[in-house]
PDB file of N, CA and C in Angstrom:
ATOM      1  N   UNK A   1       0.825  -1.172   0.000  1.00  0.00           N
ATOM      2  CA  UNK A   1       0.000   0.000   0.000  1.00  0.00           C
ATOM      3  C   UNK A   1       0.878   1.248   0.000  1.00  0.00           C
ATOM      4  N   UNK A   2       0.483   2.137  -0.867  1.00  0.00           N
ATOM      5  CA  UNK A   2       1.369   3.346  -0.979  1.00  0.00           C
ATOM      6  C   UNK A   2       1.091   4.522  -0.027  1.00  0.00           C
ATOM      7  N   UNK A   3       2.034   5.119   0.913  1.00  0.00           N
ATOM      8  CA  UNK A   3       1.565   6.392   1.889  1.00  0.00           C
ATOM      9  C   UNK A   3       1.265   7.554   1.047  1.00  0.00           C
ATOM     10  N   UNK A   4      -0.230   7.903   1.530  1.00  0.00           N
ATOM     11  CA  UNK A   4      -0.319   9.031   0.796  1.00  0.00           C
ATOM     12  C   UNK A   4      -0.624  10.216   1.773  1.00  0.00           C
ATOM     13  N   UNK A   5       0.321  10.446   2.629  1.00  0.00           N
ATOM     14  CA  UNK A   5       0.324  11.152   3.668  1.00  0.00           C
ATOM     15  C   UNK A   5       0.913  12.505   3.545  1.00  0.00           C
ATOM     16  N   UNK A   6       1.842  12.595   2.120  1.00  0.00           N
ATOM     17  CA  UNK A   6       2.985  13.544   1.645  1.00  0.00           C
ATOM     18  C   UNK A   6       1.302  13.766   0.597  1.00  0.00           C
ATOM     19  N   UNK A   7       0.520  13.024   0.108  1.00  0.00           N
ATOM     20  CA  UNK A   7      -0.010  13.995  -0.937  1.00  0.00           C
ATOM     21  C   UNK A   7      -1.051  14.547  -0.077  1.00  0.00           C
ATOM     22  N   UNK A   8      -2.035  14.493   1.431  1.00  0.00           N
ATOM     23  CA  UNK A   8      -2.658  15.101   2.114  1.00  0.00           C
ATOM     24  C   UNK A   8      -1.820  16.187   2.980  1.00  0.00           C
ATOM     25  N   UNK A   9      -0.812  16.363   3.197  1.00  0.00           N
ATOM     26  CA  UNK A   9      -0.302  17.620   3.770  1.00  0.00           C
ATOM     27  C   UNK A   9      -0.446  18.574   3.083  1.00  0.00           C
ATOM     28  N   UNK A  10      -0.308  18.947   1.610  1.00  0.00           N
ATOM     29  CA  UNK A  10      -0.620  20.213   0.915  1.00  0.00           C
ATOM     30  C   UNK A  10      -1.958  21.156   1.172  1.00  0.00           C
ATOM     31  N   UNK A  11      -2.443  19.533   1.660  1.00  0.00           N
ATOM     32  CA  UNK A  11      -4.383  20.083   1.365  1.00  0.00           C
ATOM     33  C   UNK A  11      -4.373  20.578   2.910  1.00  0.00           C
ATOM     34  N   UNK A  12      -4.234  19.914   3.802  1.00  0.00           N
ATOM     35  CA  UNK A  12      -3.991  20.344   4.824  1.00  0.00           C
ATOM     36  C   UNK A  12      -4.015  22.163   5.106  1.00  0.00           C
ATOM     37  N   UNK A  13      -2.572  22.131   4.679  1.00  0.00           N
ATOM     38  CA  UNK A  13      -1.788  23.292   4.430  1.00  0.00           C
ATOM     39  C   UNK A  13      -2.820  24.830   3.582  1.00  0.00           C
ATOM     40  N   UNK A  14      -3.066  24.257   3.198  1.00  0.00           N
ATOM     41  CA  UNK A  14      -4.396  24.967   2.186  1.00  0.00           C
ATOM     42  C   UNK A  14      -5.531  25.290   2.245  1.00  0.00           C
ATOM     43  N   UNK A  15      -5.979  24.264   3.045  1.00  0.00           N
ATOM     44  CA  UNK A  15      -7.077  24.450   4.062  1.00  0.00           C
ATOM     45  C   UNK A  15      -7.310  25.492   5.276  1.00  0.00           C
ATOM     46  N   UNK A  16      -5.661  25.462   6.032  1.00  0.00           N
ATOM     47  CA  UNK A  16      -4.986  26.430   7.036  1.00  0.00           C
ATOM     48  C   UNK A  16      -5.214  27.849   6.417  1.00  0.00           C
ATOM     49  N   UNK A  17      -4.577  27.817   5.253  1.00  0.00           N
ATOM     50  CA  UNK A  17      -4.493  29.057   4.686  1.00  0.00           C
ATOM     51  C   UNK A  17      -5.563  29.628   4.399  1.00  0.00           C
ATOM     52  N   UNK A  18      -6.407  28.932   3.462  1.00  0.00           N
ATOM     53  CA  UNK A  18      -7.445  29.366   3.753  1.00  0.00           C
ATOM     54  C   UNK A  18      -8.475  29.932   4.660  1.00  0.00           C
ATOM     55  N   UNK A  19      -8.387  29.057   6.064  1.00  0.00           N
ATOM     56  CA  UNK A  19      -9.310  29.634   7.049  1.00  0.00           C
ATOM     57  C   UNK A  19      -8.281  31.095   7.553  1.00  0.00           C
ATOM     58  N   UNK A  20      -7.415  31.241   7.467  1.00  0.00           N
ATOM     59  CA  UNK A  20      -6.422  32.196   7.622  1.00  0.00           C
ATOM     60  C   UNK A  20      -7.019  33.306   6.865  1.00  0.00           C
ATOM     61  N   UNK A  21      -7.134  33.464   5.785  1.00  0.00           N
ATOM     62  CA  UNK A  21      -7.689  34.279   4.354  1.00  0.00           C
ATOM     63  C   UNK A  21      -8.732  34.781   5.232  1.00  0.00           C
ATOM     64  N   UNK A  22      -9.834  33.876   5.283  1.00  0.00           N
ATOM     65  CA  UNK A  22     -10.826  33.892   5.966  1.00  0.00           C
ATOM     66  C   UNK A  22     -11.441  35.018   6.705  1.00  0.00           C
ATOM     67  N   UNK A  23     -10.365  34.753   8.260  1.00  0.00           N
ATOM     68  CA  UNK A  23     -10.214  35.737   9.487  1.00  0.00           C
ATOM     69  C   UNK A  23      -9.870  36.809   9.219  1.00  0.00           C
ATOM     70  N   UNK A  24      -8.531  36.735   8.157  1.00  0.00           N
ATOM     71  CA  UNK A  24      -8.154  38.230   7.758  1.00  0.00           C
ATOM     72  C   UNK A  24      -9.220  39.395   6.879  1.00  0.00           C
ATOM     73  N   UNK A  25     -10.098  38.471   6.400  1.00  0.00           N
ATOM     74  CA  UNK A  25     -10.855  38.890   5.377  1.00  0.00           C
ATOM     75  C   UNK A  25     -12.345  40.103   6.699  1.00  0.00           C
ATOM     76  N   UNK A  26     -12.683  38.784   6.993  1.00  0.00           N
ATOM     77  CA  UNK A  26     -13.949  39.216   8.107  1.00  0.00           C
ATOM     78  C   UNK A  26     -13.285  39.976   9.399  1.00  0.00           C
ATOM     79  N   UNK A  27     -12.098  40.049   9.700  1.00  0.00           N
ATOM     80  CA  UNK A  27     -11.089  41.325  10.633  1.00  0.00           C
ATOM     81  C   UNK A  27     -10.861  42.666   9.772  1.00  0.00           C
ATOM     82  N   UNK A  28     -10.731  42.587   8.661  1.00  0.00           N
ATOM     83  CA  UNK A  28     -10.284  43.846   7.522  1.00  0.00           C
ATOM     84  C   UNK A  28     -12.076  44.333   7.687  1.00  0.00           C
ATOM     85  N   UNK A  29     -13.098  43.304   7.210  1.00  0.00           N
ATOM     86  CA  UNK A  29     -14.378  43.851   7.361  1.00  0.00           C
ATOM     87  C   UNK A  29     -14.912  44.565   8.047  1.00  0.00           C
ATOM     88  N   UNK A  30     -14.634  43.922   9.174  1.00  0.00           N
ATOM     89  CA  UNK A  30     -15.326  44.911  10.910  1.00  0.00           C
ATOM     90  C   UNK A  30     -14.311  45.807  11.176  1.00  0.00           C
ATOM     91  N   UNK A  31     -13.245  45.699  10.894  1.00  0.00           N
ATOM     92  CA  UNK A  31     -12.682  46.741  10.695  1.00  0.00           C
ATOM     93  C   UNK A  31     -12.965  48.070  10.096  1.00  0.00           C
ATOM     94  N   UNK A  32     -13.353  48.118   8.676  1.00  0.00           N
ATOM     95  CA  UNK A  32     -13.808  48.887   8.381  1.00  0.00           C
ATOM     96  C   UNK A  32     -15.121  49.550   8.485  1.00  0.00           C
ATOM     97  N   UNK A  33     -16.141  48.155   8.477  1.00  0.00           N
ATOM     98  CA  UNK A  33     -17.721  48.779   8.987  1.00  0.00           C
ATOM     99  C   UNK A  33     -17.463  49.896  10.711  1.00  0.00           C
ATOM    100  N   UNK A  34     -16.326  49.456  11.455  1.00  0.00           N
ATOM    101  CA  UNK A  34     -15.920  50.221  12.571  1.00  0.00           C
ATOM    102  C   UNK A  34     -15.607  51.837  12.532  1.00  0.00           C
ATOM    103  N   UNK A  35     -15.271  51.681  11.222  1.00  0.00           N
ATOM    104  CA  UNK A  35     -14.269  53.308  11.263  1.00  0.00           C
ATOM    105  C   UNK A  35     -15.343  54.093   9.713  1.00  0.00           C
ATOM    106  N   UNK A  36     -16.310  52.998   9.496  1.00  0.00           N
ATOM    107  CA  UNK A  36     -17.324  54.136   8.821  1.00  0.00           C
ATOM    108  C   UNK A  36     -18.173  54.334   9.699  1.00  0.00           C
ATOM    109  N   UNK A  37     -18.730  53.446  10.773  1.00  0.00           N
ATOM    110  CA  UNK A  37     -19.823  54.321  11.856  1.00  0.00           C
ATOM    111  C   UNK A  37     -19.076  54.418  12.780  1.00  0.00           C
ATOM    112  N   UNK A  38     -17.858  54.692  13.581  1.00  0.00           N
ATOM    113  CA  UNK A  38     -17.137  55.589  13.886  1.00  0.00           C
ATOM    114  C   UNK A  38     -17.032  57.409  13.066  1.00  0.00           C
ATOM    115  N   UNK A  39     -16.809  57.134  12.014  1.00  0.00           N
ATOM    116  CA  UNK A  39     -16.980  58.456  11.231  1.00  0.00           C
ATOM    117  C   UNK A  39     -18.677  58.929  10.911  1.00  0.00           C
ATOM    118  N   UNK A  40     -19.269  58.420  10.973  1.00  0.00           N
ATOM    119  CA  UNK A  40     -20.438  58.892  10.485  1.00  0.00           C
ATOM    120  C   UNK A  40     -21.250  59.467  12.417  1.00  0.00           C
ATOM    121  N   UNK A  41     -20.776  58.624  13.445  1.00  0.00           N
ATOM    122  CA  UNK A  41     -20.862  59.179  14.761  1.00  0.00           C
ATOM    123  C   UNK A  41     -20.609  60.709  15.087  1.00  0.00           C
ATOM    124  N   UNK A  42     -19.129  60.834  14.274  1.00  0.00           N
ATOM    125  CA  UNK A  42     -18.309  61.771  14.033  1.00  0.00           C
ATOM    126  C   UNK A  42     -18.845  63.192  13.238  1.00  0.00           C
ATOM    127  N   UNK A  43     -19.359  62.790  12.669  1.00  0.00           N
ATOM    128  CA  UNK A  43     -20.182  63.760  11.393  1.00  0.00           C
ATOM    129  C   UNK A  43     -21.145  64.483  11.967  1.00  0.00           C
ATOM    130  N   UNK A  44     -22.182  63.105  12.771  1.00  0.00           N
ATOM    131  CA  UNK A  44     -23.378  63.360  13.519  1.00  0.00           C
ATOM    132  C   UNK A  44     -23.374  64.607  14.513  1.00  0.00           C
ATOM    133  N   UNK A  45     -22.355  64.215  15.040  1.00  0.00           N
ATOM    134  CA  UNK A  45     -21.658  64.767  16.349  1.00  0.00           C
ATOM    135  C   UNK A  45     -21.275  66.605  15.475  1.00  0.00           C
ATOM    136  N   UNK A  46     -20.522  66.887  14.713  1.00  0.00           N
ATOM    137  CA  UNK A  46     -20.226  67.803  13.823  1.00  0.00           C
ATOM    138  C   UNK A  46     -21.663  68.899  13.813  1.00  0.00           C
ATOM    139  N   UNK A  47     -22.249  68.144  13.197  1.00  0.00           N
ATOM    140  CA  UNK A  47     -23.490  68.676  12.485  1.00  0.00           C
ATOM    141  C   UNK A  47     -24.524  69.421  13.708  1.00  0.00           C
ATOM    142  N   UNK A  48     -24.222  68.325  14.927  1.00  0.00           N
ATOM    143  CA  UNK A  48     -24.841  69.252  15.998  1.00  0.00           C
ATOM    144  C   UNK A  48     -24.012  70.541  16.716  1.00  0.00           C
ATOM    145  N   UNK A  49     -22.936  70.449  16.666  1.00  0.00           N
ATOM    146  CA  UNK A  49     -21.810  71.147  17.306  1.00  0.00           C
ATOM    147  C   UNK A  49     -22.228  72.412  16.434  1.00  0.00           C
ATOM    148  N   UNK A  50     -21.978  72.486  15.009  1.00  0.00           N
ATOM    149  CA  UNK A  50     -21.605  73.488  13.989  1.00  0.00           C
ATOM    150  C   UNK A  50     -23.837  74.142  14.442  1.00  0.00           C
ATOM    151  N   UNK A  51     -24.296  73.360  14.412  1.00  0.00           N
ATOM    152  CA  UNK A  51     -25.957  73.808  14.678  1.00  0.00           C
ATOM    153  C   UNK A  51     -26.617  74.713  16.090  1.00  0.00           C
ATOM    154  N   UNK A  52     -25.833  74.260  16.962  1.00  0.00           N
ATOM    155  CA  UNK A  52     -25.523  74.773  18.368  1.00  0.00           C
ATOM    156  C   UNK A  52     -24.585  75.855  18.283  1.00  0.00           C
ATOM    157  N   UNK A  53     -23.880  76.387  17.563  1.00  0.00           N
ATOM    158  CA  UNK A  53     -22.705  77.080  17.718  1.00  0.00           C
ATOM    159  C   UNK A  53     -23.627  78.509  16.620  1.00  0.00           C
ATOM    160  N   UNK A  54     -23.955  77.865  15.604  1.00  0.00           N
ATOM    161  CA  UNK A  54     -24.816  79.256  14.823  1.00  0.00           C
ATOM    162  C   UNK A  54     -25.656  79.572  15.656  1.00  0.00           C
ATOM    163  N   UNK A  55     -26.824  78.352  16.392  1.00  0.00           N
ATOM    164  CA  UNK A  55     -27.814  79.019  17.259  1.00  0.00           C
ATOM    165  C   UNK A  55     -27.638  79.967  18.600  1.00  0.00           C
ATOM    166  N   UNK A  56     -26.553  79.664  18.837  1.00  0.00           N
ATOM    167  CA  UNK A  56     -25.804  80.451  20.094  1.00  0.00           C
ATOM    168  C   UNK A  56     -25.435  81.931  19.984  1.00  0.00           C
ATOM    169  N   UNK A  57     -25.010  81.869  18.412  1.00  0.00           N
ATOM    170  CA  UNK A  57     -24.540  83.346  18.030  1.00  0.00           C
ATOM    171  C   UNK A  57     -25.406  84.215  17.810  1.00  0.00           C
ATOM    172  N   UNK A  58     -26.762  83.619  17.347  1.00  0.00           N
ATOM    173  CA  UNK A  58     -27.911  84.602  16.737  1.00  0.00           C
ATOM    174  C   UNK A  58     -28.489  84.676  17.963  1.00  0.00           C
ATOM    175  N   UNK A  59     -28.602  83.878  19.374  1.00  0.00           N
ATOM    176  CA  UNK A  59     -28.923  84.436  20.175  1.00  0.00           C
ATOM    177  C   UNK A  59     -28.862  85.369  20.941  1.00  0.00           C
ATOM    178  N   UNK A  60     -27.255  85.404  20.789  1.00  0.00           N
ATOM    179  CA  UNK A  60     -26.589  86.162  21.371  1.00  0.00           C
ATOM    180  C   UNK A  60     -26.616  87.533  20.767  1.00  0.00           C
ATOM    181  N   UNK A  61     -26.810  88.059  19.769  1.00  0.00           N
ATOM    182  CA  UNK A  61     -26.707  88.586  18.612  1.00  0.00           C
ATOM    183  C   UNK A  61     -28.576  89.465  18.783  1.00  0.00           C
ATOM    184  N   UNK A  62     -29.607  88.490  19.052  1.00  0.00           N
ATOM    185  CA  UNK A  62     -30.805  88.844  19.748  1.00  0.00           C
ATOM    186  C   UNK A  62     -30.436  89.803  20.840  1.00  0.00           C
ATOM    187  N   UNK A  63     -29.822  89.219  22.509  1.00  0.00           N
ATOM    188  CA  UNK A  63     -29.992  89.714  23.140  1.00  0.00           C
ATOM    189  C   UNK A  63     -29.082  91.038  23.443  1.00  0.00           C
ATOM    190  N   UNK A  64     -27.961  91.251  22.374  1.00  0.00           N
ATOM    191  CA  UNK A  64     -27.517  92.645  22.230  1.00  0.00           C
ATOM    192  C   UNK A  64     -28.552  93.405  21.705  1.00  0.00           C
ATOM    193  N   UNK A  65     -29.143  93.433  20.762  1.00  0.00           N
ATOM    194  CA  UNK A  65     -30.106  93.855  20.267  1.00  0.00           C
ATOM    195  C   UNK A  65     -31.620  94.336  21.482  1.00  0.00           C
ATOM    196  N   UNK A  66     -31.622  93.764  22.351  1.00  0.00           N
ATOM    197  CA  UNK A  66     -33.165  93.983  22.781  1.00  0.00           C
ATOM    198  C   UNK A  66     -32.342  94.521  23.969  1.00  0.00           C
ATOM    199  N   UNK A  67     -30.971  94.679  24.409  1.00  0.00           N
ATOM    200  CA  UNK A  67     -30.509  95.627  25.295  1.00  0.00           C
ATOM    201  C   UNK A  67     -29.809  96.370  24.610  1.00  0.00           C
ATOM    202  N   UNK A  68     -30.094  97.073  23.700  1.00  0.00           N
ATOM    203  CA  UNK A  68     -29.817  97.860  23.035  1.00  0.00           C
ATOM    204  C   UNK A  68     -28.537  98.544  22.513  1.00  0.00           C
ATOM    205  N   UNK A  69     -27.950  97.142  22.807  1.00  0.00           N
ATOM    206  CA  UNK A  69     -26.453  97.169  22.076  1.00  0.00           C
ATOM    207  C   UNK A  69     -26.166  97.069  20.935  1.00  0.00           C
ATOM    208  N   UNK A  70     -25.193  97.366  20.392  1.00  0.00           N
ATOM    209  CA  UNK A  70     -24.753  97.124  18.876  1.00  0.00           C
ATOM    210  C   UNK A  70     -24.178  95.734  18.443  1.00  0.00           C
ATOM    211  N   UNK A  71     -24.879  94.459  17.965  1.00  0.00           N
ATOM    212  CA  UNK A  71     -24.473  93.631  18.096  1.00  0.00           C
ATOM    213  C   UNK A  71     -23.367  92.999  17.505  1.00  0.00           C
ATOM    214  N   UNK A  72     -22.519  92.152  17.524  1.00  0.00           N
ATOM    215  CA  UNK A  72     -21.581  92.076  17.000  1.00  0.00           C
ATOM    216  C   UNK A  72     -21.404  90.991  15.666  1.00  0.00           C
ATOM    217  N   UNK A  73     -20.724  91.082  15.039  1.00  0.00           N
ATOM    218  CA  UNK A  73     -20.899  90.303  13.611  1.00  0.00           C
ATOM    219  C   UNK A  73     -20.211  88.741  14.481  1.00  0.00           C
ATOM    220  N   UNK A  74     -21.061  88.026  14.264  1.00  0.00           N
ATOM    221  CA  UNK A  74     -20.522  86.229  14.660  1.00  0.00           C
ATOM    222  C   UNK A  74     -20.440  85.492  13.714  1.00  0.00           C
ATOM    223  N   UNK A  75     -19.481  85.028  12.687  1.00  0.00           N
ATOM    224  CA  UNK A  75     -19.400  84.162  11.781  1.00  0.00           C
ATOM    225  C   UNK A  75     -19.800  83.202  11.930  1.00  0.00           C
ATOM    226  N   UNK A  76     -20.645  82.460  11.045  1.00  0.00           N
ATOM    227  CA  UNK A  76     -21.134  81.227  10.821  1.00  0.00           C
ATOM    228  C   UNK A  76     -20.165  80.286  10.608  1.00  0.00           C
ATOM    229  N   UNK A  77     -20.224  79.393  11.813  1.00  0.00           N
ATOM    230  CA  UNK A  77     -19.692  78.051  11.596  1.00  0.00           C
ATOM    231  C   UNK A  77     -20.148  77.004  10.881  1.00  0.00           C
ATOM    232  N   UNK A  78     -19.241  76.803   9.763  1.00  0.00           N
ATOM    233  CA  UNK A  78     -19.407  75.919   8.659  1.00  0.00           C
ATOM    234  C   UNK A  78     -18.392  74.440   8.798  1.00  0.00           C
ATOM    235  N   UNK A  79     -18.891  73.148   8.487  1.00  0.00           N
ATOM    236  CA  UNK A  79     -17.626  72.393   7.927  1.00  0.00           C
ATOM    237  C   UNK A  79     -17.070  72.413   7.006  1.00  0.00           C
ATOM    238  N   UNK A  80     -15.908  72.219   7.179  1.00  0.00           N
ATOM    239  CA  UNK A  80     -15.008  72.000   5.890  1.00  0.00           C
ATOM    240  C   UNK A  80     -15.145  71.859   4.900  1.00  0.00           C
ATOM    241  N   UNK A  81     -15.072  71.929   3.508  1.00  0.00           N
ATOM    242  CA  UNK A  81     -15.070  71.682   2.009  1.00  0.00           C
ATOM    243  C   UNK A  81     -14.885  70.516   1.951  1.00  0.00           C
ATOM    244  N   UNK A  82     -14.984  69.968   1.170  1.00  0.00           N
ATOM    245  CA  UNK A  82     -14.327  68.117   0.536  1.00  0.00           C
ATOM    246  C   UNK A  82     -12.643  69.168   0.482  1.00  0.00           C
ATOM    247  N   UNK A  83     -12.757  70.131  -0.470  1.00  0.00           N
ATOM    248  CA  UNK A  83     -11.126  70.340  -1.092  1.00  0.00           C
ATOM    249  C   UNK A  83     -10.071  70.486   0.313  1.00  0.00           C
ATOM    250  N   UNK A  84     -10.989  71.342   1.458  1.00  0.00           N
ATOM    251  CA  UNK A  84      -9.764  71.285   1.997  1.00  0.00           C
ATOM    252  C   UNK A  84      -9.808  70.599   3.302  1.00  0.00           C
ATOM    253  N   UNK A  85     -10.253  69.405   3.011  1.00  0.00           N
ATOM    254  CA  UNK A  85     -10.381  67.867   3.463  1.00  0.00           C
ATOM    255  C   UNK A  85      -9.334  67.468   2.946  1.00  0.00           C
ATOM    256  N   UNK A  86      -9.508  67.432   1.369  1.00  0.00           N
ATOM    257  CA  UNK A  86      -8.459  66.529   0.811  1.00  0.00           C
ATOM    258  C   UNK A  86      -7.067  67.207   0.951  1.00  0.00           C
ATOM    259  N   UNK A  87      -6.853  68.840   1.121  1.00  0.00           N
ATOM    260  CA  UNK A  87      -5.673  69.322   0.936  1.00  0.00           C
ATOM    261  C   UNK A  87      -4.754  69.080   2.269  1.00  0.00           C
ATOM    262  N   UNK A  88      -6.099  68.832   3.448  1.00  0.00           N
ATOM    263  CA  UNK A  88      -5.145  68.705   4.797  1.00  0.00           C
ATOM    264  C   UNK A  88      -4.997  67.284   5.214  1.00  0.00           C
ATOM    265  N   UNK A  89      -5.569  66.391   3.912  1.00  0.00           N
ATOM    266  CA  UNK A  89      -5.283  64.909   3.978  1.00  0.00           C
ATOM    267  C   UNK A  89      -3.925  65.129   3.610  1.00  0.00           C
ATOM    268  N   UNK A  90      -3.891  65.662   2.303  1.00  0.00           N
ATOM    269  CA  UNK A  90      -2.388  65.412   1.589  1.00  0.00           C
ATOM    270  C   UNK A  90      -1.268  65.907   2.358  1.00  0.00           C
ATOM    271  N   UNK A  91      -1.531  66.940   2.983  1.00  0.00           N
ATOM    272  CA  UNK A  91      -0.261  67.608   3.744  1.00  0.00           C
ATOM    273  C   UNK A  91      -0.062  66.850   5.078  1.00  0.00           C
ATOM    274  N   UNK A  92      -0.927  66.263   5.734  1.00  0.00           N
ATOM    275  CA  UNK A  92      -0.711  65.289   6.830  1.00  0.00           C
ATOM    276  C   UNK A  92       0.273  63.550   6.175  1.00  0.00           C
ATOM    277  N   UNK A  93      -0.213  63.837   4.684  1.00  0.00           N
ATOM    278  CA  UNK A  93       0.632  62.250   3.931  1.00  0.00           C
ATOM    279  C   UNK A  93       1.574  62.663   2.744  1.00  0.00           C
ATOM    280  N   UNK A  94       2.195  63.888   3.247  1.00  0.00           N
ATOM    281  CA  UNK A  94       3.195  63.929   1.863  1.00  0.00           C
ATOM    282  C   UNK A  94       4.613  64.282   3.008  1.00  0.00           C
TER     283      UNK A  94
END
């Protein structure tokens, strides 16, 4: 009878690798589903900050006004552009 013990180790081996592939595959996944609702938390979070921060100013901006102060100009807080997203991506990776 011939050992065929040298031709089942490859498969073996392949099999390993495979479930290996696998883990790395579904770790890279949750990985990333992590750091898009991580960022989109992030955004959320933004959107109220930048909403609270205009409403604060025009209030404020009210109550000079009804004490009969001269109120003061409060710039509107905006987020960022995409461009200079991408420009302070690049300068953080060049």
């Amino acid at each position: 009878m011939r050992d065929t013990s040298a031709f089942n180790e490859p498969d073996r081996r392949i099999t390993r690798l495979e479930g290996r592939v696998t883990d790395l595959e579904e770790g890279y996944g949750a990985s990333i589903l992590g750091l898009r609702r991580d960022a989109k938390g992030l955004r959320l979070g933004q959107d109220r900050l930048f909403g609270g921060l205009n409403s604060l100013g025009g209030g404020i901006a009210l109550m000079m006004e009804r004490l009969g102060l001269h109120p003061i100009g409060l710039p509107v807080a905006a987020p960022p552009t995409e461009d200079e997203v991408d420009d302070a991506f690049e300068a953080d990776n060049s």
